[in-house]
Structures are given as C-alpha cells and as structure tokens.
N, C-alpha and C. Protein backbone atom coordinates (compact mmCIF):
# COMPACT_ATOMS: atom_id res chain seq x y z
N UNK A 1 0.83 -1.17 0.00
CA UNK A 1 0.00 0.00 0.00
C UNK A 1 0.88 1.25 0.00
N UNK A 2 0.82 2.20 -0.61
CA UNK A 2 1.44 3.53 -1.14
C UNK A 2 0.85 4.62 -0.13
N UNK A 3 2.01 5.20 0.49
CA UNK A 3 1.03 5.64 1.82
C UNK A 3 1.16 7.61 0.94
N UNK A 4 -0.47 8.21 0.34
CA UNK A 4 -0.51 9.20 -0.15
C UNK A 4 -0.43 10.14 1.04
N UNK A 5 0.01 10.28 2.03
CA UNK A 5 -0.02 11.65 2.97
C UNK A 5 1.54 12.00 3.00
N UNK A 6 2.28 11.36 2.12
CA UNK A 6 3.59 12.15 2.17
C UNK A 6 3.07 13.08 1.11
N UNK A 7 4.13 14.39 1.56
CA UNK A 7 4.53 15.51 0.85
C UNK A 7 5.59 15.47 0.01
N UNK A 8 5.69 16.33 -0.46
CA UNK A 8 7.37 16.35 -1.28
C UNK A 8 6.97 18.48 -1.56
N UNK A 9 8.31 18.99 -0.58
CA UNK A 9 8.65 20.15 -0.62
C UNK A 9 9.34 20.49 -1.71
N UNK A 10 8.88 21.46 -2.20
CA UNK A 10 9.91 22.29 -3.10
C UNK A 10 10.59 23.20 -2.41
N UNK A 11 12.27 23.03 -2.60
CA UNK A 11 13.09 24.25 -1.91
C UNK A 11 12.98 25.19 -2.31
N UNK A 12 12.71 25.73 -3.46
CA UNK A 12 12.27 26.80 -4.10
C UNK A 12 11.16 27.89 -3.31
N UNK A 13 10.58 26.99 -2.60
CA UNK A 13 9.19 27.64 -1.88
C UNK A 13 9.78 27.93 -0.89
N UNK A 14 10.73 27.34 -0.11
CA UNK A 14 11.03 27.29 0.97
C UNK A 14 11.33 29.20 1.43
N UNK A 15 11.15 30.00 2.36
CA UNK A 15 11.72 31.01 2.84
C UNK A 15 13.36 31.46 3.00
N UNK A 16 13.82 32.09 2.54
CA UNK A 16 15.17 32.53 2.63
C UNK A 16 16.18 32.12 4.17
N UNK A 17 17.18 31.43 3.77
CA UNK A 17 17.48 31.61 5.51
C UNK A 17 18.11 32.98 5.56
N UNK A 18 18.22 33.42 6.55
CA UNK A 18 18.74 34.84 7.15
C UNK A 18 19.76 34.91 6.92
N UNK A 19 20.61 36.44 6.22
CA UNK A 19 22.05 36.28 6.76
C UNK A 19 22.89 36.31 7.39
N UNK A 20 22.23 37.10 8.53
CA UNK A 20 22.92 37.21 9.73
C UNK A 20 21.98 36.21 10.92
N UNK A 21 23.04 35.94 11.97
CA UNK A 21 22.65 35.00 13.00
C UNK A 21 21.60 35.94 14.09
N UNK A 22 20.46 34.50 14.27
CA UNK A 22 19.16 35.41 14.65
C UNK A 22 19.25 35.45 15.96
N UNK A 23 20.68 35.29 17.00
CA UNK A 23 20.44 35.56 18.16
C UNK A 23 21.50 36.41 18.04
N UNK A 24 21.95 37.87 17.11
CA UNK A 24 22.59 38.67 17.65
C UNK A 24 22.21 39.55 18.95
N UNK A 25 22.66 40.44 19.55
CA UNK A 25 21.80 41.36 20.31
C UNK A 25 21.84 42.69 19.42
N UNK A 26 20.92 43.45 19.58
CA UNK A 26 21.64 45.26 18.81
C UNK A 26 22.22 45.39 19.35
N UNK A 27 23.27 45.71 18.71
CA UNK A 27 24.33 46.64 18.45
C UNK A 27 25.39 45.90 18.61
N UNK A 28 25.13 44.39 18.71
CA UNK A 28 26.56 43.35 19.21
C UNK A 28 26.91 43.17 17.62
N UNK A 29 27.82 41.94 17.74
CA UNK A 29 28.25 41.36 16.25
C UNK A 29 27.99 39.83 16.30
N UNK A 30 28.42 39.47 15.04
CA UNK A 30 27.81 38.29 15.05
C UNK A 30 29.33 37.21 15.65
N UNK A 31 30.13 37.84 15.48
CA UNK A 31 31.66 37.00 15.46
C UNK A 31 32.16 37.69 16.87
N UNK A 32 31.83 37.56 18.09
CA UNK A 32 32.14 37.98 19.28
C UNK A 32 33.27 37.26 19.71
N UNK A 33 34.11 36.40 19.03
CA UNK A 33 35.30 35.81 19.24
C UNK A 33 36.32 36.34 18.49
N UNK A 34 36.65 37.71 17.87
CA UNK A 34 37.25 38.95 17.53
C UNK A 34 37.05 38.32 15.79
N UNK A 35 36.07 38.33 15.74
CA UNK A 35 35.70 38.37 14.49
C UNK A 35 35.78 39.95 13.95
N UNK A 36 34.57 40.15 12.91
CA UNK A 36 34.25 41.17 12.95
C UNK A 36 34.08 42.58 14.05
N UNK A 37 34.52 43.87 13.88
CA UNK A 37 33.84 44.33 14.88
C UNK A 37 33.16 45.82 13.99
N UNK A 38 32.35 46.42 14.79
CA UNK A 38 31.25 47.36 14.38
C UNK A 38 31.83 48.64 14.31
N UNK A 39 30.99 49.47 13.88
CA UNK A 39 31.28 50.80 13.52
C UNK A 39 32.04 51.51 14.87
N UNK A 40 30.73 50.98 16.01
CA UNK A 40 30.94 52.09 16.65
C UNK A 40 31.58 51.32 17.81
N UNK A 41 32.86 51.56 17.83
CA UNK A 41 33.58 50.37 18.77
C UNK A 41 33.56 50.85 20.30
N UNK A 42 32.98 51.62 20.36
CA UNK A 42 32.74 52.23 22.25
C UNK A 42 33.30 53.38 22.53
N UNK A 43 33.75 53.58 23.75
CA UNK A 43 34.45 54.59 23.69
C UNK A 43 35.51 54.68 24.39
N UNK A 44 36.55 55.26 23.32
CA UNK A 44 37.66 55.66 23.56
C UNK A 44 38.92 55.62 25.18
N UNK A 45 39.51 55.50 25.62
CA UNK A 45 40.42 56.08 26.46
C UNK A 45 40.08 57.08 26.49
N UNK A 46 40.48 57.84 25.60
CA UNK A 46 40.90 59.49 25.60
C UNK A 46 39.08 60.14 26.33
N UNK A 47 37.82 59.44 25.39
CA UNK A 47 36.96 60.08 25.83
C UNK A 47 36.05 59.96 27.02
N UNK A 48 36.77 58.92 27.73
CA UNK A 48 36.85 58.66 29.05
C UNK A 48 37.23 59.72 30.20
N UNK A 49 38.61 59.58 29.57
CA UNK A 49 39.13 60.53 30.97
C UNK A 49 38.93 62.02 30.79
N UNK A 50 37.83 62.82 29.29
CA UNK A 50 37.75 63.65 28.83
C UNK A 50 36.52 63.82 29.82
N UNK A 51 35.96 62.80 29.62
CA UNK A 51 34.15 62.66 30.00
C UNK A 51 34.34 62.70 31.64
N UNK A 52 35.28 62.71 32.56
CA UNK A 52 35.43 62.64 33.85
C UNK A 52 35.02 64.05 34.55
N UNK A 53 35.83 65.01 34.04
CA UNK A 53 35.39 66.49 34.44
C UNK A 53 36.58 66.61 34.80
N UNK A 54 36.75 68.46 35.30
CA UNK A 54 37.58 68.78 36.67
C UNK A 54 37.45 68.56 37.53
N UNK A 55 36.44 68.18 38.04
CA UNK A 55 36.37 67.79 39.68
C UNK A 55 36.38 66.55 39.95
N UNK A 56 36.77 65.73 39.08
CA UNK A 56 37.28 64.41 39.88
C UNK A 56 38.85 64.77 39.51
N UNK A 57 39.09 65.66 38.92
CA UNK A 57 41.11 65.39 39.04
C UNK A 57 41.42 66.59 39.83
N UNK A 58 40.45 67.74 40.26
CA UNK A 58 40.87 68.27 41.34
C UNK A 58 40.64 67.74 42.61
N UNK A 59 40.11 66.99 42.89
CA UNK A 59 39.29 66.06 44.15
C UNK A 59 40.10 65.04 44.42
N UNK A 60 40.62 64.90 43.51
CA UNK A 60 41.07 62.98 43.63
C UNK A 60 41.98 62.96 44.89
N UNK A 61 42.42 63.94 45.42
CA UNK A 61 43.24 63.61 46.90
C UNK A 61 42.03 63.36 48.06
N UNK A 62 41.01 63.99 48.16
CA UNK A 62 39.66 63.62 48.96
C UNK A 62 39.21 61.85 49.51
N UNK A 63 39.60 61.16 48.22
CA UNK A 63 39.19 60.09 47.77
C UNK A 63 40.13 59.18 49.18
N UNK A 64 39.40 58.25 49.43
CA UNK A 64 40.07 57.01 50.93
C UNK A 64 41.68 56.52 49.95
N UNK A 65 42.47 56.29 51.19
CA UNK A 65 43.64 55.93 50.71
C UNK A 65 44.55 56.72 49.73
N UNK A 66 43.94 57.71 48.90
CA UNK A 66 45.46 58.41 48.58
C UNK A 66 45.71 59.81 48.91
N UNK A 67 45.55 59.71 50.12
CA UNK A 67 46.67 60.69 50.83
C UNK A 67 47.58 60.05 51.60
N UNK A 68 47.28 59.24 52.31
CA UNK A 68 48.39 58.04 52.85
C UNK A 68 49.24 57.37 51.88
N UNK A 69 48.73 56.89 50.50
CA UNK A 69 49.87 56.17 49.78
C UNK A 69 50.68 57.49 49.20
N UNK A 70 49.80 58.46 49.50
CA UNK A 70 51.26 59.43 48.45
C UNK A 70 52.17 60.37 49.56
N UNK A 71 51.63 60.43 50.95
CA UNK A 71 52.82 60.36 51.76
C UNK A 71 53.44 59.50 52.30
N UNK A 72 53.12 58.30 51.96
CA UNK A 72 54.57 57.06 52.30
C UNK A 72 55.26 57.43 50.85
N UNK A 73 54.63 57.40 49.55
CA UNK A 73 55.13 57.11 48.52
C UNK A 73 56.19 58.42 48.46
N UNK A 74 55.92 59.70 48.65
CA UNK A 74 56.98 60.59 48.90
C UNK A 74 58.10 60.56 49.66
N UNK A 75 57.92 60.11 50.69
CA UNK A 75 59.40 59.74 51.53
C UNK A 75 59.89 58.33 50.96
N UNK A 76 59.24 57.65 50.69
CA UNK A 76 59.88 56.52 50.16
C UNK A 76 60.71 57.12 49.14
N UNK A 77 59.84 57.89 47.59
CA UNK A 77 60.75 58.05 46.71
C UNK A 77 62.63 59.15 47.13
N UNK A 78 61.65 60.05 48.33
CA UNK A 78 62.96 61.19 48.80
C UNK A 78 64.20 59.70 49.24
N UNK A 79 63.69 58.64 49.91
CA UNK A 79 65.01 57.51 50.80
C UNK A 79 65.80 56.77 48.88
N UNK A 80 64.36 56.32 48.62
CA UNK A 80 65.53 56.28 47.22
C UNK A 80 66.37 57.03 46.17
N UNK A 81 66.09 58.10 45.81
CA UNK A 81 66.59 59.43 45.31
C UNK A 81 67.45 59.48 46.03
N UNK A 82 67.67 59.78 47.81
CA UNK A 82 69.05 59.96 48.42
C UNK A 82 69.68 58.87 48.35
N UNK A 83 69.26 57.16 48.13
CA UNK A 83 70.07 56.38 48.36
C UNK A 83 71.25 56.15 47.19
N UNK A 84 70.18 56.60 45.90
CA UNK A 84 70.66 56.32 44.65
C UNK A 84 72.24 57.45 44.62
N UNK A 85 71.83 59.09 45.10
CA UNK A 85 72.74 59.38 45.06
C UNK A 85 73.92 59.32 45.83
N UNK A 86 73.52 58.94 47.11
CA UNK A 86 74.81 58.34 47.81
C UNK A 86 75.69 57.17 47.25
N UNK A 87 74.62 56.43 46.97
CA UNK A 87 76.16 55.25 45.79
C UNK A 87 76.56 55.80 45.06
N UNK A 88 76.12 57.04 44.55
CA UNK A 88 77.22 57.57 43.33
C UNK A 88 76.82 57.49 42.15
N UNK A 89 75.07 57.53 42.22
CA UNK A 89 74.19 57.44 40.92
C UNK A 89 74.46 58.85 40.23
N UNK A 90 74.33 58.98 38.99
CA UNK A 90 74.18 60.58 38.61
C UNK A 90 72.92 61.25 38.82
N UNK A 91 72.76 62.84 38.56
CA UNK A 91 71.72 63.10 39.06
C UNK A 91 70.83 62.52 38.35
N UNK A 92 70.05 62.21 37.30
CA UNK A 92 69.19 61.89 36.32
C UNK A 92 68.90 60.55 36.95
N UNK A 93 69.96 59.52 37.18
CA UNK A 93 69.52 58.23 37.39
C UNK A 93 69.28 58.32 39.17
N UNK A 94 69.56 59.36 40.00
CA UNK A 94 68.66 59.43 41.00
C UNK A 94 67.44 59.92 40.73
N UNK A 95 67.33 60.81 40.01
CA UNK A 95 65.93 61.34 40.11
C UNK A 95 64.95 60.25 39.90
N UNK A 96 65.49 59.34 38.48
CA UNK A 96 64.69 58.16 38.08
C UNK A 96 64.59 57.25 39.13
N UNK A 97 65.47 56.52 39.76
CA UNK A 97 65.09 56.13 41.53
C UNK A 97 63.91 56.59 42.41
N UNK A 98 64.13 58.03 42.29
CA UNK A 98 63.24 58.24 43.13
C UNK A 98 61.65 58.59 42.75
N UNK A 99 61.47 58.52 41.39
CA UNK A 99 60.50 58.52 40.83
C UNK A 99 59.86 56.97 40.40
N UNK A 100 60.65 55.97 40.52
CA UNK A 100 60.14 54.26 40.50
C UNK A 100 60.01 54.38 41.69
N UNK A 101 60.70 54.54 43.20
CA UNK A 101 60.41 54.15 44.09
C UNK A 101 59.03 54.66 43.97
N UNK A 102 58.46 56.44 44.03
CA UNK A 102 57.82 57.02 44.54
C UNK A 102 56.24 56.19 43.19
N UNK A 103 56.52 55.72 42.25
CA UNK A 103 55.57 54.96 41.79
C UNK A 103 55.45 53.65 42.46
N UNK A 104 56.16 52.93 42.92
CA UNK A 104 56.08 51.32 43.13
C UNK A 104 55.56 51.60 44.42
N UNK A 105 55.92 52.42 45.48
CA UNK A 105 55.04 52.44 46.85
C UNK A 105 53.90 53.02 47.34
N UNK A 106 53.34 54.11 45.96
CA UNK A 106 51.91 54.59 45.77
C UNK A 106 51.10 53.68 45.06
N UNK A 107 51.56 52.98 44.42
CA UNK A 107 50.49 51.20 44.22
C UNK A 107 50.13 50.51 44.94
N UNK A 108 52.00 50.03 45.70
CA UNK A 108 51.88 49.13 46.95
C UNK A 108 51.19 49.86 48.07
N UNK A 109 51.04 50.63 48.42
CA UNK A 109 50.09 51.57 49.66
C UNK A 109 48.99 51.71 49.09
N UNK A 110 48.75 51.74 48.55
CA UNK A 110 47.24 52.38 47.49
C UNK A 110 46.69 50.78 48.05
N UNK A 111 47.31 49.95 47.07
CA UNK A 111 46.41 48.21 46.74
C UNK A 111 46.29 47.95 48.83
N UNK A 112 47.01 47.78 49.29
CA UNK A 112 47.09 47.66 50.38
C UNK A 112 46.01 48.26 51.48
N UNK A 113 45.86 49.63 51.07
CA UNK A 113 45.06 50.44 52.02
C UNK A 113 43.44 50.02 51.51
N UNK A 114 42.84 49.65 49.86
CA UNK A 114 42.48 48.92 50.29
C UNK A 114 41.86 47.95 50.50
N UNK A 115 42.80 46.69 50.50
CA UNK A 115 42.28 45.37 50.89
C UNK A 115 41.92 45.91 52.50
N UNK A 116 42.85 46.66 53.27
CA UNK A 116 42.02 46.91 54.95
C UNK A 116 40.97 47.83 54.59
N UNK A 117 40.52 48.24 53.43
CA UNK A 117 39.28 48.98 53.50
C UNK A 117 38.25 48.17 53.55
N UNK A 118 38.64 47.04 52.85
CA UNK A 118 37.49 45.98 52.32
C UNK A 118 37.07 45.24 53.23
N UNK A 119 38.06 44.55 53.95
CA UNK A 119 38.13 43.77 55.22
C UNK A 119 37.25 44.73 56.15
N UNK A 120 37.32 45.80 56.28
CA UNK A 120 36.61 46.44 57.57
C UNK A 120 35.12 47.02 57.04
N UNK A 121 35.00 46.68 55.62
CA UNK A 121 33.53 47.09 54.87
C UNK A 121 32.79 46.04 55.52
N UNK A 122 33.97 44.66 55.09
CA UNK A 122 33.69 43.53 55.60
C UNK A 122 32.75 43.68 56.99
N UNK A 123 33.44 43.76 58.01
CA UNK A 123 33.53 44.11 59.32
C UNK A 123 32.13 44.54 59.77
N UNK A 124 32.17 45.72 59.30
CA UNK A 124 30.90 46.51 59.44
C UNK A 124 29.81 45.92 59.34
N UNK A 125 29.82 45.47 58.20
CA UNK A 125 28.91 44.55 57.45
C UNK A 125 28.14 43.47 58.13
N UNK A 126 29.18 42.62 58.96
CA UNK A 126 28.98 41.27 59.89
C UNK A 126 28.35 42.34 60.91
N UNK A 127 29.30 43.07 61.43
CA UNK A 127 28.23 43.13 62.98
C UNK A 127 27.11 44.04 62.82
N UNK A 128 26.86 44.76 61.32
CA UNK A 128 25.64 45.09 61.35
C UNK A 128 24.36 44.24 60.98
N UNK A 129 24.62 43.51 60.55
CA UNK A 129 23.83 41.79 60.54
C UNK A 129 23.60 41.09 61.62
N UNK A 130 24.80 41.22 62.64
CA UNK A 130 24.91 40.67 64.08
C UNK A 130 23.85 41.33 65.25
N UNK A 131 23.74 42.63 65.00
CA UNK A 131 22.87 43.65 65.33
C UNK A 131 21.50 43.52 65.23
N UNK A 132 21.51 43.25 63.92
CA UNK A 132 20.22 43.61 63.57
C UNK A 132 19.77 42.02 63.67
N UNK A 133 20.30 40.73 63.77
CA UNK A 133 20.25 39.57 64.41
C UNK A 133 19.51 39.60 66.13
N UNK A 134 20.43 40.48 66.54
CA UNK A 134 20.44 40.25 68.33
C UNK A 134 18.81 41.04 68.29
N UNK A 135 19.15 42.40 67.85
CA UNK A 135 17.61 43.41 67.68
C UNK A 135 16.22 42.34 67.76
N UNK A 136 16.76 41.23 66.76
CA UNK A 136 14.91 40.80 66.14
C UNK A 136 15.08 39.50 67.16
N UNK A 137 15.84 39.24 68.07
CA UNK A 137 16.00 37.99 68.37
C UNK A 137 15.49 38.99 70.11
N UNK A 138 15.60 39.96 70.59
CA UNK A 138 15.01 40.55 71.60
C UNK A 138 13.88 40.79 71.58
N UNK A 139 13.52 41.65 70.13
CA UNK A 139 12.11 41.78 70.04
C UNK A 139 11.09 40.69 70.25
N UNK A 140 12.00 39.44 69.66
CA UNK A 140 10.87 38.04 69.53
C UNK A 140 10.58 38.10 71.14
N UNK A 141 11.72 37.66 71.99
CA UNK A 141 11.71 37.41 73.45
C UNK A 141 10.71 38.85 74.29
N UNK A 142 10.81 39.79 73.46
CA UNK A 142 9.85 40.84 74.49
C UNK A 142 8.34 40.33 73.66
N UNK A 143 8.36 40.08 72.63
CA UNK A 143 6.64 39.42 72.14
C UNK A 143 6.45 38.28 73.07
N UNK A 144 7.30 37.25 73.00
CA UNK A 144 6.99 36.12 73.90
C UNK A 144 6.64 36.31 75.25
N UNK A 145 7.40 37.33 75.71
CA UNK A 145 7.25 37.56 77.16
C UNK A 145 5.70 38.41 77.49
N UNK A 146 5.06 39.10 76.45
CA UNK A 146 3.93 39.95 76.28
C UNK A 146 2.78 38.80 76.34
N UNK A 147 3.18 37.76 75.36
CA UNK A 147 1.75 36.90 74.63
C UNK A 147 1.80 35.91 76.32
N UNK A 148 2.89 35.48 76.87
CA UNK A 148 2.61 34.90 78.01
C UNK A 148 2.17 35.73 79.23
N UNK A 149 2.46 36.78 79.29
CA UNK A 149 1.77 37.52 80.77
C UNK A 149 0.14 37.53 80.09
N UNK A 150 0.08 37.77 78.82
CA UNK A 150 -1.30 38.32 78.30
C UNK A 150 -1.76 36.30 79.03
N UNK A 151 -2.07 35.47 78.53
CA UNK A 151 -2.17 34.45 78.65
C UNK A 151 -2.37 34.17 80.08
N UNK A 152 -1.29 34.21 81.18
CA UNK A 152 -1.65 34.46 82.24
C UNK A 152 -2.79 35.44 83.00
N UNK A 153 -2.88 36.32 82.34
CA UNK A 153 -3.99 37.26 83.17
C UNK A 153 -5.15 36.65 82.31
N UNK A 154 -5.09 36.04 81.21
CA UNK A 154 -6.47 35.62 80.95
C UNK A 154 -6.70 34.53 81.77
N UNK A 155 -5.74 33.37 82.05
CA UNK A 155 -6.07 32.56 82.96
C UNK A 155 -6.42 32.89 84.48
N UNK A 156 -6.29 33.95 84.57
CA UNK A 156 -6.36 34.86 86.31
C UNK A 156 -7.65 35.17 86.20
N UNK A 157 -8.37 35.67 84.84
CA UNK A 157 -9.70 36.40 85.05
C UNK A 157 -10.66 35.14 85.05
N UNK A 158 -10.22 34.16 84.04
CA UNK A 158 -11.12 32.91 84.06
C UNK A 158 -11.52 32.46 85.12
N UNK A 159 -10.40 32.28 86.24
CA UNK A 159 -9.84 31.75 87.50
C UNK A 159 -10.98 32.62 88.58
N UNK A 160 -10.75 34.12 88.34
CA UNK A 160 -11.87 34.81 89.19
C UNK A 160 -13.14 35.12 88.95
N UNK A 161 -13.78 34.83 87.88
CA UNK A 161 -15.00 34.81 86.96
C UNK A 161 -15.51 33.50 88.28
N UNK A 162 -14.52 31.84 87.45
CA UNK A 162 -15.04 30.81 88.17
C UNK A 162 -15.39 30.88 89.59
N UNK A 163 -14.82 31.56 90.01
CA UNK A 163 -14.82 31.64 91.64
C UNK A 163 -15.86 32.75 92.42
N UNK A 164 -16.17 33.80 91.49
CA UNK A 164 -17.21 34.27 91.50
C UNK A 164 -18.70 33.58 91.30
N UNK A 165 -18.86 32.93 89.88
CA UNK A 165 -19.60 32.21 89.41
C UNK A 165 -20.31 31.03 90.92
N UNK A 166 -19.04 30.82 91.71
CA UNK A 166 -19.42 29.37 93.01
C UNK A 166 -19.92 29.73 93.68
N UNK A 167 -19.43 31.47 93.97
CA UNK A 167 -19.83 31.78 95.21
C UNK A 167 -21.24 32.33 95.03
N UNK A 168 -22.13 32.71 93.40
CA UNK A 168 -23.27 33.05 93.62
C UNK A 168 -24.30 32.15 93.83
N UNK A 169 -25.50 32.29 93.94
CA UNK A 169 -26.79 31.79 94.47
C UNK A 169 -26.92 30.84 93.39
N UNK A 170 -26.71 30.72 92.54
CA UNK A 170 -27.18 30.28 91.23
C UNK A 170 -26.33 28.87 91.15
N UNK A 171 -24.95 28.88 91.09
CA UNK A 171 -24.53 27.73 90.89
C UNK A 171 -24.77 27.12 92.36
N UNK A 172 -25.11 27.23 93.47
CA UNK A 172 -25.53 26.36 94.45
C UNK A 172 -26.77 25.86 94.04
N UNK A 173 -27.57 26.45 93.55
CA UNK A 173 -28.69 26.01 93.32
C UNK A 173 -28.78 25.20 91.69
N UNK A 174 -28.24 25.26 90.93
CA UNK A 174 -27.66 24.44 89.87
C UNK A 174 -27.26 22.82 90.63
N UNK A 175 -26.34 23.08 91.64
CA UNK A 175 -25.67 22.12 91.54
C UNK A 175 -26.43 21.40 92.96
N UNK A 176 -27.12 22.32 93.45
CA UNK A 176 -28.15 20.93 94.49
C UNK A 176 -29.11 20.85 94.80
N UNK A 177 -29.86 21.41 94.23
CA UNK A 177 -31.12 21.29 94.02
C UNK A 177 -31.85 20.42 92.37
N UNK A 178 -32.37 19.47 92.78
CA UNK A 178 -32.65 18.66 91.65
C UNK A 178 -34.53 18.35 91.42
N UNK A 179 -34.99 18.62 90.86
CA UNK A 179 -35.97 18.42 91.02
C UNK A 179 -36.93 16.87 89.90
N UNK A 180 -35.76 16.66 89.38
CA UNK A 180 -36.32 14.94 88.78
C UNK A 180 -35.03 14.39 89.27
C-alpha cells in the first residue's frame, strides 16, 4: 500500500534563511570571538578621561587611601633618590630612583590600604547583621514575654470569673437542688 499523505517540498518555496545570526543582540556582532567588529567600537580612552570632568582630578586627593599612599610614597621616593645618590648614581639616574620608588610604593600603599578597607567594609557589614540579628531575636523574646503575661492574666480572670460564678446563688442552686 502507497502511503498518499507524504509531501514532497519544493526548496524553491522554501523562505530565505537569514544572513545574519538570529540571536545577535543590537548593536553586538555576530563573530564575538574577535571576528568582525562594528562601527561604533565604544568609547575611547581618551573620551573617558575627557568625560570625567575637573572635579574628579581636582578632588582625587579627597578620595580614601590616597593621601596616605602618596605620603609614604613621597618619603619613600625622597630615601631612594638619596640612596641612589649616595652610591654615586648621577643626578638623572637618581631622580629616576626616586620617581620608581615614589611609583612602586603609591600602588603598593594604594592596593594595600584597600584590601584593609574591604576587610573592615567587611567588618561593618557582619556586625551590622549581628545587630540587627540580636535586635529581632530581643524583640521576639519581648513578644513572647507579652503573649505569656497576656495568657496568664487571661487565665487569672477565668480563675476569678469561676470563683465568682461558686460563690453566687445560682450555681448552688444548679448544683443541688434537683428536682427529677
């Protein structure tokens, strides 16, 4: 038996495939493994530190940690500059001394000052969690301590209701007088 519910496609009919890949994003490329790249390749270095302003390069001493790395880094570079010229460096190759030192120990002080910034962000961080831990862990204990006195005085009023209730006319006579 000849089974008639097959088809037979013409590729001709078929829809175009795309030429570009249909999960680019806008404005990405299709070759993000340094394939191709686009017009507008981002921006610049230059229009970076253009786009900053004056007041972050008049400010920038304000900023945590570099005023400390650039007064170690100054006496550091003044101990190498004098050391260089005491061995008998010329002036040029002291100055250069003291301008590597005074770069290599405003990094090293800089990176340094801060990993202890981070550590004590750290810090903060824990015992303000610790805080606000102990806070909700008192509050619970002053609710608990509320819902049980409340609890108790309801059992106190029950307690004096009942005892009221014995001493009137009514439950004596409830409870002994029977008449079947």
């Amino acid at each position: 038996m000849a089974d008639d519910t097959r088809k037979t496609v013409d590729v001709n009919e078929l829809a175009p495939k795309p030429r570009t890949p249909a999960n680019v994003m806008p404005g990405g490329t299709a070759h993000t493994a340094g394939g191709e790249k686009t017009a507008d390749g981002g921006p610049t270095y230059f229009d970076v530190v253009r786009g900053l302003g004056p007041e972050y390069y008049l400010n920038f001493h304000k900023r945590p940690c570099i005023r400390d790395s650039q007064l170690q880094a100054l006496t550091a570079g003044f101990a190498g500059g004098s050391l260089a010229a005491i061995i008998g460096k010329p002036v040029a190759a002291a100055s250069n001394w003291a301008v590597g030192t005074w770069c290599c120990v405003t990094v090293v002080s800089y990176q340094v000052c801060q990993y202890y910034r981070s550590k004590e962000k750290a810090g903060m961080r824990q015992a303000q969690e610790l805080m606000e831990k102990k806070r909700a862990s008192i509050e619970a204990k002053k609710e608990a301590r509320r819902r049980a006195r409340e609890e108790q005085d309801r059992l106190e009023r029950e307690r004096k209701e009942e005892e009221e209730r014995r001493k009137s006319w009514s439950y004596w006579y409830q409870k002994n007088v029977k008449f079947w």
